[in-house]
N, C-alpha and C. Protein backbone atom coordinates (compact mmCIF):
# COMPACT_ATOMS: atom_id res chain seq x y z
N UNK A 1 13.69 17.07 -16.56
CA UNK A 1 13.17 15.79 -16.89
C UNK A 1 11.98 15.50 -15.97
N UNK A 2 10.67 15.11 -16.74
CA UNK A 2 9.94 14.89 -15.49
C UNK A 2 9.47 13.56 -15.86
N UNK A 3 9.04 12.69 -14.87
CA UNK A 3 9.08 11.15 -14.74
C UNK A 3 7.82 10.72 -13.88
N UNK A 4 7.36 9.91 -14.55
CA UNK A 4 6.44 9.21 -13.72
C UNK A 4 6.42 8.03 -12.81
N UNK A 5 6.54 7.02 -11.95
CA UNK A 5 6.92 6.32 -11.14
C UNK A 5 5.29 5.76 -10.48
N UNK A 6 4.98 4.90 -10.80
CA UNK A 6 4.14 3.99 -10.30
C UNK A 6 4.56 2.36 -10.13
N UNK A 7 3.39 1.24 -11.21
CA UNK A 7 3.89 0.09 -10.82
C UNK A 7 4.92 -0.27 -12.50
N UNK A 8 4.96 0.81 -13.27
CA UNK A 8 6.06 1.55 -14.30
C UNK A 8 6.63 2.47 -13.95
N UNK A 9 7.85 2.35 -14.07
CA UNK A 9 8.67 4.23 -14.64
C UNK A 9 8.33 4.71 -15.98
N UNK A 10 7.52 5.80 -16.61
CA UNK A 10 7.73 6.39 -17.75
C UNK A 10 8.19 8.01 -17.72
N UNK A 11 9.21 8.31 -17.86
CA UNK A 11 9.65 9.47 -18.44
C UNK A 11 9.16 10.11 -19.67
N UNK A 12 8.79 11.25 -19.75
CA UNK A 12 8.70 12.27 -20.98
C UNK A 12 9.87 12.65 -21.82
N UNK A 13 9.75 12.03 -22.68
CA UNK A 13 11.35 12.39 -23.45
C UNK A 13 11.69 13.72 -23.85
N UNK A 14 10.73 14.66 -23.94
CA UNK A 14 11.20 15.85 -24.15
C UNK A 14 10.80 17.29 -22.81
N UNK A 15 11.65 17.70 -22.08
CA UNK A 15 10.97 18.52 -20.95
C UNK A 15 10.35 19.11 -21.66
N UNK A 16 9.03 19.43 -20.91
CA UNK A 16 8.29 20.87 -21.23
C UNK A 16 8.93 21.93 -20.63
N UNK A 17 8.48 23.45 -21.40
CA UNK A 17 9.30 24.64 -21.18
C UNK A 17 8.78 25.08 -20.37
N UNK A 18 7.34 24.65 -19.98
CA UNK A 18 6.21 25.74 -19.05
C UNK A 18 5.81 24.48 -18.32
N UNK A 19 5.83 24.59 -16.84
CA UNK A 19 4.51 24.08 -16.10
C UNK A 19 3.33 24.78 -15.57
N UNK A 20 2.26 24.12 -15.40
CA UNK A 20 1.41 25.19 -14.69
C UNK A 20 0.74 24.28 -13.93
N UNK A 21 0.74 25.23 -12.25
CA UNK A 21 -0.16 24.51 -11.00
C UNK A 21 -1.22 25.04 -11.27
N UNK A 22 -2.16 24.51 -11.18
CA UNK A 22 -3.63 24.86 -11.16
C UNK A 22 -4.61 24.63 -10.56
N UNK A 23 -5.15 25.71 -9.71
CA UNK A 23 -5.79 25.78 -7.97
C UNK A 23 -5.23 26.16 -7.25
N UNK A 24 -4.79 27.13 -7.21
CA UNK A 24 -3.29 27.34 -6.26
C UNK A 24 -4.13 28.03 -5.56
N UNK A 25 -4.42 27.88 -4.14
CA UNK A 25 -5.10 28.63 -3.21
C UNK A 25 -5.76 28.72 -1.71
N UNK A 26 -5.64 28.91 -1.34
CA UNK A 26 -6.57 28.23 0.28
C UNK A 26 -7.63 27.54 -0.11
N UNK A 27 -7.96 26.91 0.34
CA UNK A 27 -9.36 26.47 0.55
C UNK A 27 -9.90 25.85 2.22
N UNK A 28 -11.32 25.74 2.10
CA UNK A 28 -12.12 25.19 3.65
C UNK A 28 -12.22 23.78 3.52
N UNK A 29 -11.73 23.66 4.52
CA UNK A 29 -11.60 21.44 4.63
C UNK A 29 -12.46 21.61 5.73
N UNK A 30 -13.83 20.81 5.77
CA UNK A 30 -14.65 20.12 6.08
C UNK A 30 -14.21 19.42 7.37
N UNK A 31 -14.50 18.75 8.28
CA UNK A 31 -13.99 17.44 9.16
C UNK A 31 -15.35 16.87 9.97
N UNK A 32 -15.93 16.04 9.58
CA UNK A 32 -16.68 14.79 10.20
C UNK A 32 -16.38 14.54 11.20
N UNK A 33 -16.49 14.53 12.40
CA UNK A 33 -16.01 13.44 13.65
C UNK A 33 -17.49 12.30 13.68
N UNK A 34 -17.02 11.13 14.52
CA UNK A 34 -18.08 10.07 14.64
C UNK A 34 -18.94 10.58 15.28
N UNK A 35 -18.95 11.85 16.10
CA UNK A 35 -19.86 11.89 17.00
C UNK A 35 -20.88 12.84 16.18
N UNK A 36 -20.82 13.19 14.93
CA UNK A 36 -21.42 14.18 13.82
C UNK A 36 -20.82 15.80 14.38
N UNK A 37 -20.10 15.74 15.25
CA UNK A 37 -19.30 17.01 15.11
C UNK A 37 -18.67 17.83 13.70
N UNK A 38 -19.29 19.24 13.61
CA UNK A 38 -18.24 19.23 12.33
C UNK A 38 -17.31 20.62 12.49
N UNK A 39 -15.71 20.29 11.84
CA UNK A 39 -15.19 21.10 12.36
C UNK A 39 -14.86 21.90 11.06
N UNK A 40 -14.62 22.94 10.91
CA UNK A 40 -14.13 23.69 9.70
C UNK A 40 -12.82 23.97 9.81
N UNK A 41 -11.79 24.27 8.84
CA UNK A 41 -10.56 24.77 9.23
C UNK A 41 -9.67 24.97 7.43
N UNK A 42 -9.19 26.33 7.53
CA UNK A 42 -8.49 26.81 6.19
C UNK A 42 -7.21 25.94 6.53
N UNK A 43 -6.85 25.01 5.29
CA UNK A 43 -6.24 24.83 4.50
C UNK A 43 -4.72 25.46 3.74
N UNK A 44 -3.32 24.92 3.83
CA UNK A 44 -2.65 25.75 3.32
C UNK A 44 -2.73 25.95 2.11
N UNK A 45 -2.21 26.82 1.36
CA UNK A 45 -1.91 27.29 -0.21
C UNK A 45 -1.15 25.97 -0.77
N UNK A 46 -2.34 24.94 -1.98
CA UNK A 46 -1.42 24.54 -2.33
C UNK A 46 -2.34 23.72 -3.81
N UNK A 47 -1.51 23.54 -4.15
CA UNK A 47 -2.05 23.49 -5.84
C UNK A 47 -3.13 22.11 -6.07
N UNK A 48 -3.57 22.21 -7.01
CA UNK A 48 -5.59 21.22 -7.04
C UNK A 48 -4.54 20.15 -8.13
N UNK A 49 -3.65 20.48 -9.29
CA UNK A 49 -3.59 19.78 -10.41
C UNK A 49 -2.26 20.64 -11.03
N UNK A 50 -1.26 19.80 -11.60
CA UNK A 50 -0.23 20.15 -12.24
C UNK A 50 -0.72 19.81 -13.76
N UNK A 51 -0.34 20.76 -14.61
CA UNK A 51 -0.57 20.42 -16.10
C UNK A 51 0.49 21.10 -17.31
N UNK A 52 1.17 20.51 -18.49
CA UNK A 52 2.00 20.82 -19.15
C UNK A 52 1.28 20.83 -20.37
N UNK A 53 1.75 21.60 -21.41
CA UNK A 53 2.11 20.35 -23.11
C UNK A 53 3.13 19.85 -23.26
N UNK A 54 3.23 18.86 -23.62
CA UNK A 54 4.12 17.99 -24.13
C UNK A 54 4.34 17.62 -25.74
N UNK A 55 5.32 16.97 -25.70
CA UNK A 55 5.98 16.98 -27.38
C UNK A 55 6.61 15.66 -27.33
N UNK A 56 6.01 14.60 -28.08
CA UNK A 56 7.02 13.16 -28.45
C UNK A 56 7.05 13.07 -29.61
N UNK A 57 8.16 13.07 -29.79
CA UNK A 57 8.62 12.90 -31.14
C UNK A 57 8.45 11.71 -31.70
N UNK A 58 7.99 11.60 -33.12
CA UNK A 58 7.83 10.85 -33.86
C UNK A 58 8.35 10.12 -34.13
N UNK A 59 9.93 10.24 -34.43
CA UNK A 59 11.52 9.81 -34.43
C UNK A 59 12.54 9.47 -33.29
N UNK A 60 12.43 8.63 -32.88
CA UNK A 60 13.23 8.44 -31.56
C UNK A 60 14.26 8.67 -31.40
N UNK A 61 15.21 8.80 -32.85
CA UNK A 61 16.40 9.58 -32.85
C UNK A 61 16.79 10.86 -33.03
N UNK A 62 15.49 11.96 -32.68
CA UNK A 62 15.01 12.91 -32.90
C UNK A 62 16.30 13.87 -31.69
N UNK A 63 16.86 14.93 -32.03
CA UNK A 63 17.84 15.60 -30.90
C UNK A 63 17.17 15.99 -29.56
N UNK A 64 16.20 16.20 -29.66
CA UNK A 64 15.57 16.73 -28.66
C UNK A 64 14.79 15.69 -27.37
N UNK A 65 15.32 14.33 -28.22
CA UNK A 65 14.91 13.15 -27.11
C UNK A 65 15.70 13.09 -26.16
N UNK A 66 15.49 12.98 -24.40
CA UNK A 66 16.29 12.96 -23.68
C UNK A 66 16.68 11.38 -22.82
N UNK A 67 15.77 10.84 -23.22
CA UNK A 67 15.14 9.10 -22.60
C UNK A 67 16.01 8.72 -23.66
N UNK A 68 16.91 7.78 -22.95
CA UNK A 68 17.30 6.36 -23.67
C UNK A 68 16.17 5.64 -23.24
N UNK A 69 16.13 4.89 -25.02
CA UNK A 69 15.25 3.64 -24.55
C UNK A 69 13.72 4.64 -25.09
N UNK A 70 13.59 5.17 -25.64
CA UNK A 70 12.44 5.93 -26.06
C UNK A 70 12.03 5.30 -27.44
N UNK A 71 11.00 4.65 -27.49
CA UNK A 71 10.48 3.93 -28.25
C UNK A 71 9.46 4.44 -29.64
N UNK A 72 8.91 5.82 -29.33
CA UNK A 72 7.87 6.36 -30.07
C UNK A 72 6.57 6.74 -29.65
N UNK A 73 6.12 7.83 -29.83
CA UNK A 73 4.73 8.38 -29.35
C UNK A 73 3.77 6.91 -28.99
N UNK A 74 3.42 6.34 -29.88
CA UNK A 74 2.31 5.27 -29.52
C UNK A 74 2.58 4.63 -28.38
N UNK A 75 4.14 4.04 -28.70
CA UNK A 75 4.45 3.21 -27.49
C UNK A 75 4.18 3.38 -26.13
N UNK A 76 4.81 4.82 -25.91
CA UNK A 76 4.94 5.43 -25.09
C UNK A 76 3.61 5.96 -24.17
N UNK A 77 2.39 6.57 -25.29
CA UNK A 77 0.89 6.38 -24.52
C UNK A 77 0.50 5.28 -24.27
N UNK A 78 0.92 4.04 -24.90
CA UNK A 78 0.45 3.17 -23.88
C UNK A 78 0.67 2.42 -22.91
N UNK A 79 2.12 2.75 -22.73
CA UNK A 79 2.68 3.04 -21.44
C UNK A 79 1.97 4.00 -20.38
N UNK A 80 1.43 4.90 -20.99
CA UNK A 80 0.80 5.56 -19.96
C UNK A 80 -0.46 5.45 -19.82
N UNK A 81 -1.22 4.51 -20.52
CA UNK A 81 -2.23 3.79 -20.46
C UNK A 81 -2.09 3.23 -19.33
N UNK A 82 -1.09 2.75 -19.25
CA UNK A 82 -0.87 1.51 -18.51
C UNK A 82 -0.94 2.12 -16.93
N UNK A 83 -0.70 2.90 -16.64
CA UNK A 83 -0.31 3.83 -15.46
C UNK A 83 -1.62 4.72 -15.39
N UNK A 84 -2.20 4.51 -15.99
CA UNK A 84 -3.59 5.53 -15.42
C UNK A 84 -4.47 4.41 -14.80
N UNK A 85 -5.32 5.59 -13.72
CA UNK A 85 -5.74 4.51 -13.06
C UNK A 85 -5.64 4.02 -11.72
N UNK A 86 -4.57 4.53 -11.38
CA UNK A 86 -3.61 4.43 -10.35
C UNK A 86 -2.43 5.58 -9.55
N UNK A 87 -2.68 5.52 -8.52
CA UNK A 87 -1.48 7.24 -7.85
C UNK A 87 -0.58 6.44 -8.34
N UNK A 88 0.36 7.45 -8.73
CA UNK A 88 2.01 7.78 -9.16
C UNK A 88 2.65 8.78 -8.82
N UNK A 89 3.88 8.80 -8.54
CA UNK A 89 4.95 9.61 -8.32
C UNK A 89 5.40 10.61 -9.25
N UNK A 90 4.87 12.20 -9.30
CA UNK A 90 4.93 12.61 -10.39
C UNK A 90 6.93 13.34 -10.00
N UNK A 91 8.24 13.41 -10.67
CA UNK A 91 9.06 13.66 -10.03
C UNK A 91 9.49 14.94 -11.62
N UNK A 92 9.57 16.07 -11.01
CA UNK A 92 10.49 17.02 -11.68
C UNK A 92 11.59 17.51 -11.47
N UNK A 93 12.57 16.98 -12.23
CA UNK A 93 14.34 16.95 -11.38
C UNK A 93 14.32 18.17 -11.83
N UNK A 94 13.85 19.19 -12.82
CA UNK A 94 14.89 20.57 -12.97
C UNK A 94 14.22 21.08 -11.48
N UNK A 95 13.04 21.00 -11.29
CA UNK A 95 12.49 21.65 -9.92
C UNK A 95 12.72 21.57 -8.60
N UNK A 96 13.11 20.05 -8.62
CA UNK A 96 13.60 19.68 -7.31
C UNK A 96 12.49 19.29 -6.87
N UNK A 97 11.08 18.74 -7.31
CA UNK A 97 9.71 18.76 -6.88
C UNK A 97 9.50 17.16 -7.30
N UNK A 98 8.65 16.93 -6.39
CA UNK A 98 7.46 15.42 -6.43
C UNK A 98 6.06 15.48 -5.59
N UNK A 99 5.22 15.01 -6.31
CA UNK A 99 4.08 14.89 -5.79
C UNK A 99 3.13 13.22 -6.35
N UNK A 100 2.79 13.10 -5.34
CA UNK A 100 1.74 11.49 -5.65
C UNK A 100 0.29 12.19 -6.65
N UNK A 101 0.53 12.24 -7.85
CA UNK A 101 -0.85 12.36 -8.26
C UNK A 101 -1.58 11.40 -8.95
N UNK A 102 -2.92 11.48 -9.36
CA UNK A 102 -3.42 10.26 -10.66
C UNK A 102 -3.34 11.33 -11.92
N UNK A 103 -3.38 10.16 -12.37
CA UNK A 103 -3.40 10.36 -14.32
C UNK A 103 -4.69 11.34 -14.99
N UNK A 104 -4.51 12.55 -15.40
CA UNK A 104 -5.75 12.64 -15.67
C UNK A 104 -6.24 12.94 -17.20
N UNK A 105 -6.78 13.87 -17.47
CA UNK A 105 -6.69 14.00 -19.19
C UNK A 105 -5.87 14.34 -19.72
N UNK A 106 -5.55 13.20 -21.00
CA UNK A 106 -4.18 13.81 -21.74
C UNK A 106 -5.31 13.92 -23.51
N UNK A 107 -4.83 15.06 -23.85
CA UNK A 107 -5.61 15.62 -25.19
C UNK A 107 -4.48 15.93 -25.87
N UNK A 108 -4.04 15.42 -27.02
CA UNK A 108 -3.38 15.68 -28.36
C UNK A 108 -4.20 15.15 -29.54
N UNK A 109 -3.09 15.34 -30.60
CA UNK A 109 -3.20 14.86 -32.08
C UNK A 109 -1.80 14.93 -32.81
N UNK A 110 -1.81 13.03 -33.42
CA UNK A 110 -0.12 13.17 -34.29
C UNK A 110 -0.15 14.46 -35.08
N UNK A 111 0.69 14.80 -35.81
CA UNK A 111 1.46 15.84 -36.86
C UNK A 111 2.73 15.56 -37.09
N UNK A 112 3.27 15.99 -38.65
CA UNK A 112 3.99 16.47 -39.14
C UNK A 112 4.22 15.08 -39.92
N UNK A 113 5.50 14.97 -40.39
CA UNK A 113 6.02 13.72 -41.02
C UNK A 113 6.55 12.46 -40.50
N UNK A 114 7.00 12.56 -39.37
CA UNK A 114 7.31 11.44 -38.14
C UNK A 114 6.45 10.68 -37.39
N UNK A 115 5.01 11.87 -37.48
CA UNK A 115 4.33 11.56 -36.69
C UNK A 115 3.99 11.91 -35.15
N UNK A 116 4.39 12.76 -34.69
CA UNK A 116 4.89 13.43 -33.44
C UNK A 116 3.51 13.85 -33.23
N UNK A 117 3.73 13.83 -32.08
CA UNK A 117 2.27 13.44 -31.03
C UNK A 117 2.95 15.04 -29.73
N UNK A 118 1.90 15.58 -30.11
CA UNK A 118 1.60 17.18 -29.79
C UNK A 118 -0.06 17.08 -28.46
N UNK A 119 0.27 17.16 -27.30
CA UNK A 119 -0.80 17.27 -26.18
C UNK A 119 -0.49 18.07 -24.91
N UNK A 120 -1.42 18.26 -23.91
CA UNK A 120 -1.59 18.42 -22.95
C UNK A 120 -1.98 17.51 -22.35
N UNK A 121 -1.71 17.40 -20.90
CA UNK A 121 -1.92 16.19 -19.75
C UNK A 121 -1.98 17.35 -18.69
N UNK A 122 -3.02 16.68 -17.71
CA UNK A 122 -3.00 17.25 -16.35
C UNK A 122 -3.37 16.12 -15.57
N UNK A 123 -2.61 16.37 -14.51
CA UNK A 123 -1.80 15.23 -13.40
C UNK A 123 -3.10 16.21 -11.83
N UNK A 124 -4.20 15.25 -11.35
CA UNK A 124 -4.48 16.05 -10.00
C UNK A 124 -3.77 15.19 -8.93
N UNK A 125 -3.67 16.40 -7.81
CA UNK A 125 -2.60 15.56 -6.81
C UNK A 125 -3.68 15.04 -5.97
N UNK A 126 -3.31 13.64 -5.69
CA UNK A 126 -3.56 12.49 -5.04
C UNK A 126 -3.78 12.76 -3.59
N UNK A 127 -5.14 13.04 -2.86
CA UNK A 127 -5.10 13.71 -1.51
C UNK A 127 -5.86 11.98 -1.20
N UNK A 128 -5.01 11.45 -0.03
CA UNK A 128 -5.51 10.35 0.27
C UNK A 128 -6.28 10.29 1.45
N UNK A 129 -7.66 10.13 0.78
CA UNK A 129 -8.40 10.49 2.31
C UNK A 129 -9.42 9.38 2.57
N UNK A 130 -8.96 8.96 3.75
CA UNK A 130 -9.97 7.64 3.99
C UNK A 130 -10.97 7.81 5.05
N UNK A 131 -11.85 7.30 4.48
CA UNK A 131 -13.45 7.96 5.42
C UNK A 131 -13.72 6.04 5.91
N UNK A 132 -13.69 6.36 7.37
CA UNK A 132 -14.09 5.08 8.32
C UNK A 132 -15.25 5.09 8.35
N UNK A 133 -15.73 4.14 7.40
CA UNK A 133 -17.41 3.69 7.67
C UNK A 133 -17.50 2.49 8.87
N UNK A 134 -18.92 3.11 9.38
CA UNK A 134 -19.08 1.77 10.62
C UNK A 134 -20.55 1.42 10.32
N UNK A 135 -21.16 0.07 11.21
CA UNK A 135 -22.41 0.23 11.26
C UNK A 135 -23.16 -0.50 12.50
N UNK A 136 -24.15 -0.14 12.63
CA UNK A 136 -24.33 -0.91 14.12
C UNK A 136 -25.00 -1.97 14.09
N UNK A 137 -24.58 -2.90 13.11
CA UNK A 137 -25.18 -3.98 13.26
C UNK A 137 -24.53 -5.24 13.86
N UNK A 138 -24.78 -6.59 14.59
CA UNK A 138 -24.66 -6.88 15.61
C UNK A 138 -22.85 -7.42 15.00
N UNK A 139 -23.23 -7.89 13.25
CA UNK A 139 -22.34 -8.56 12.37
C UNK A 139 -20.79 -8.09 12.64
N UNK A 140 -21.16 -6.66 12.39
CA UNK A 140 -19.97 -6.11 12.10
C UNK A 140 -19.06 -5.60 13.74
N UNK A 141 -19.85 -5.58 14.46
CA UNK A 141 -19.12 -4.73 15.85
C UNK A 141 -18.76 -6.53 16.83
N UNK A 142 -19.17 -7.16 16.71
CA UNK A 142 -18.70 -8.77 16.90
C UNK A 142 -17.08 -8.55 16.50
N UNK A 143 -16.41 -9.11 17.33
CA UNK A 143 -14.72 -9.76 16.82
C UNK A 143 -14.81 -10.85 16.26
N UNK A 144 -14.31 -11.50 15.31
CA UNK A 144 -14.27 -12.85 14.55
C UNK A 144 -13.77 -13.82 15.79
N UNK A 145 -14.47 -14.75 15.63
CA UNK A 145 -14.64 -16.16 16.00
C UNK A 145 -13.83 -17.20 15.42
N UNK A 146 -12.83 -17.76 16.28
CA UNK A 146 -12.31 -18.82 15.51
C UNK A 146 -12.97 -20.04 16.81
N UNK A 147 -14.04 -21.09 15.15
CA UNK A 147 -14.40 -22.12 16.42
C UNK A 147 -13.76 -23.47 16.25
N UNK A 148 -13.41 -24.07 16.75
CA UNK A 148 -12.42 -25.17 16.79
C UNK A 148 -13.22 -26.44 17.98
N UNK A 149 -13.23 -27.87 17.31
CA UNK A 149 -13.60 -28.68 18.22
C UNK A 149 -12.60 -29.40 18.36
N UNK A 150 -12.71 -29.27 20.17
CA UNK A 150 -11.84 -30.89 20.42
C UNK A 150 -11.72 -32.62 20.05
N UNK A 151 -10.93 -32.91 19.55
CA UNK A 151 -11.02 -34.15 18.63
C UNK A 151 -10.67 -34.91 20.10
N UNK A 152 -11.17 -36.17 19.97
CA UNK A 152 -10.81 -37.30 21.03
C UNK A 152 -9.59 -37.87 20.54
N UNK A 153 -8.54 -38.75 21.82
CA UNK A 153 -7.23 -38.84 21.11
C UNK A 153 -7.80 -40.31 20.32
N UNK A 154 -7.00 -40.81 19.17
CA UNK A 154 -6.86 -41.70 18.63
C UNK A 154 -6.73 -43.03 19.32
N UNK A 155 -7.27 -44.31 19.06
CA UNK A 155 -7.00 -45.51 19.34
C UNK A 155 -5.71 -46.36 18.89
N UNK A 156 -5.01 -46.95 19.60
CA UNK A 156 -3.84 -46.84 19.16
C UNK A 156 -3.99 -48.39 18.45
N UNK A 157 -3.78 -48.02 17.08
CA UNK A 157 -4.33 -49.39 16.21
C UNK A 157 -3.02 -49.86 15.72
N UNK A 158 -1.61 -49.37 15.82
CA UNK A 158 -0.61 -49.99 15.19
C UNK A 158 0.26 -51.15 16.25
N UNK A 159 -0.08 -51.36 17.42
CA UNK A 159 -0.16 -52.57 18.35
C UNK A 159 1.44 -52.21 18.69
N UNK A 160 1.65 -50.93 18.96
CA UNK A 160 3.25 -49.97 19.59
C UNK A 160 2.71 -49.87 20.99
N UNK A 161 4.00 -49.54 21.64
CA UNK A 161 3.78 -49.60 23.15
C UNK A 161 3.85 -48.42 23.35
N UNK A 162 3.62 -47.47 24.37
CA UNK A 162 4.05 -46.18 24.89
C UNK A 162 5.68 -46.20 25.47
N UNK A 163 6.44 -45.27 25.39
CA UNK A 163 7.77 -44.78 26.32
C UNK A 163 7.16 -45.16 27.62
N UNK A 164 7.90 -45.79 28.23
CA UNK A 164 7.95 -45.78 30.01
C UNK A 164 8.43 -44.41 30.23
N UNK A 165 7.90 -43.54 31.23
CA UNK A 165 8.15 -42.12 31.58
C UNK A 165 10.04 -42.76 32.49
N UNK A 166 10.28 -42.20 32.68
CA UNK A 166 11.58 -42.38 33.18
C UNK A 166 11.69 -41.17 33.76
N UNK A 167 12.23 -41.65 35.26
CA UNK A 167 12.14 -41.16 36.57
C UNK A 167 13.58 -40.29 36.67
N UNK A 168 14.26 -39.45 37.32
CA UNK A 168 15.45 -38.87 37.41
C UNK A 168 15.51 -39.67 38.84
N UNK A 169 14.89 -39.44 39.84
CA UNK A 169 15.42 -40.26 41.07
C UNK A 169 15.42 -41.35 41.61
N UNK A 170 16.62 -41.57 41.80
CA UNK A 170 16.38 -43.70 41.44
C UNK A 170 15.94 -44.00 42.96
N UNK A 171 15.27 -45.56 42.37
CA UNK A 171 14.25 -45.85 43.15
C UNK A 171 14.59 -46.11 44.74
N UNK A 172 15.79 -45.79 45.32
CA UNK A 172 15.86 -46.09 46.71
C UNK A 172 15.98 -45.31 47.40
N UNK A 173 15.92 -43.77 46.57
CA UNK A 173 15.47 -42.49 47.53
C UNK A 173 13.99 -41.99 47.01
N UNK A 174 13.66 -42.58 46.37
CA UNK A 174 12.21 -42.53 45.87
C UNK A 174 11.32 -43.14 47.10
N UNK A 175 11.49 -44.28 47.46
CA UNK A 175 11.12 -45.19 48.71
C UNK A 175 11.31 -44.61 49.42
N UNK A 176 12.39 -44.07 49.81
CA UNK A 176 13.16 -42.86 51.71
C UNK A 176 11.46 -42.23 51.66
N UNK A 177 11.19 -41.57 50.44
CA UNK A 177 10.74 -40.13 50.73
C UNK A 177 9.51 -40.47 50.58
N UNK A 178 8.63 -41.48 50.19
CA UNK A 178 7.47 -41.66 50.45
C UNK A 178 7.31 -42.75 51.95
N UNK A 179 8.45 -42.94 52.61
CA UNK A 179 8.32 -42.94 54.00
C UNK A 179 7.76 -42.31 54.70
N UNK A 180 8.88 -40.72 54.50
CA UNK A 180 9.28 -39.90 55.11
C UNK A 180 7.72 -38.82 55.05
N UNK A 181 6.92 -38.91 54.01
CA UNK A 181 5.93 -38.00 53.78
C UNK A 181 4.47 -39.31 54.86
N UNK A 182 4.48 -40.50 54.43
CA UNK A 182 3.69 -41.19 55.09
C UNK A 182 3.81 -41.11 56.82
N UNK A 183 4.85 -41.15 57.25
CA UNK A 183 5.27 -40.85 58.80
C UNK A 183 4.26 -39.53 59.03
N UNK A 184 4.40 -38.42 58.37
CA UNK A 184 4.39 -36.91 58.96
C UNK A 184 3.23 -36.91 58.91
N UNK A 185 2.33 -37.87 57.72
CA UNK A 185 0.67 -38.37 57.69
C UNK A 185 -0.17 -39.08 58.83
N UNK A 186 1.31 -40.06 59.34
CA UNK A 186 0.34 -40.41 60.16
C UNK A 186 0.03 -39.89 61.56
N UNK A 187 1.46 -38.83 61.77
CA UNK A 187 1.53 -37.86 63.04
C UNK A 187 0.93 -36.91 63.61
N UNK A 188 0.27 -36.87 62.15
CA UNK A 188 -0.49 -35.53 62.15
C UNK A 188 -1.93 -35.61 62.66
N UNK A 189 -2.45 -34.34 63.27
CA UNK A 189 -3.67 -34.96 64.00
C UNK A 189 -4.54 -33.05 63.38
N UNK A 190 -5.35 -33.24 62.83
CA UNK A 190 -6.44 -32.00 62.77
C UNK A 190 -7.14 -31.30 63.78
């Protein structure tokens, strides 16, 4: 069964008998550094694009359908309309295999009496490669600015009083101790 998995699930209702990887091979990967360094370096063995034919049957009650819930060739491409465009999860359970690829050309034509929709599709795998652009202008190498002005406090127009702050030490050791600090003030000589 092989299945597609993006911001849809669509399954192929009928496995194909043959897959084929295509590009299967080393290749030379390139590498940029910022400083215009460039580095070269081989690449493991590994495939450019997966591609099948496929077979949807015309008849959804056709034996060879394996999808519940299989609606009919049309439906079904535009379901995969819907999914191109975008990486997806390509998953082949007889293989034990998955790969993130995009959608790429699918070429058929209906036939027969049902209507059965006879193509090829090839799936390239999804190499996600993000290239850090910079530039030296003053705009972009700046950190964002958050500017904020201080507002003055409000006039108090609803004619309310403030809380009296309230003291923890009551007032007759409050008195001791501004004695006790005035004495040592006045003893003191520089």
């Amino acid at each position: 069964m092989i299945r597609l998995q993006g911001k849809y699930r669509l399954t192929f209702p009928v496995t194909p008998g043959e897959v084929q990887f295509k590009g299967y091979g080393s290749d030379v990967e390139a590498t940029t550094s910022i400083t215009l360094d460039s580095l070269n370096r081989y690449t493991g063995r590994k495939a450019k694009s997966i591609a099948f034919e496929f077979l949807l049957p015309g008849d959804p009650e056709n034996p060879l359908v394996e999808v519940e819930g299989y609606q009919g060739p049309r439906e079904w491409l535009a379901g995969l309309d819907r999914l191109s465009h975008a990486e997806v999860l390509l998953t082949i359970d007889e293989l034990n295999l998955a790969w993130n690829v995009l959608i790429g050309p699918c070429e058929g034509k209906f036939s027969g009496i049902n209507g059965s929709f006879r193509g090829t599709i090839e799936f390239p795998i999804y190499i996600k490669s993000d290239f850090v652009s910079w530039s030296n202008s003053k705009q972009v190498l700046q950190p964002s600015k958050v500017i904020t002005k201080q507002t003055s406090k409000r006039a108090n127009t609803t004619g309310k009083k403030a809380k009296k702050k309230v003291s923890l030490i009551e007032p007759v050791v409050q008195e001791q101790q501004k004695q006790k600090i005035s004495q040592k003030l006045t003893g003191f000589t520089p």
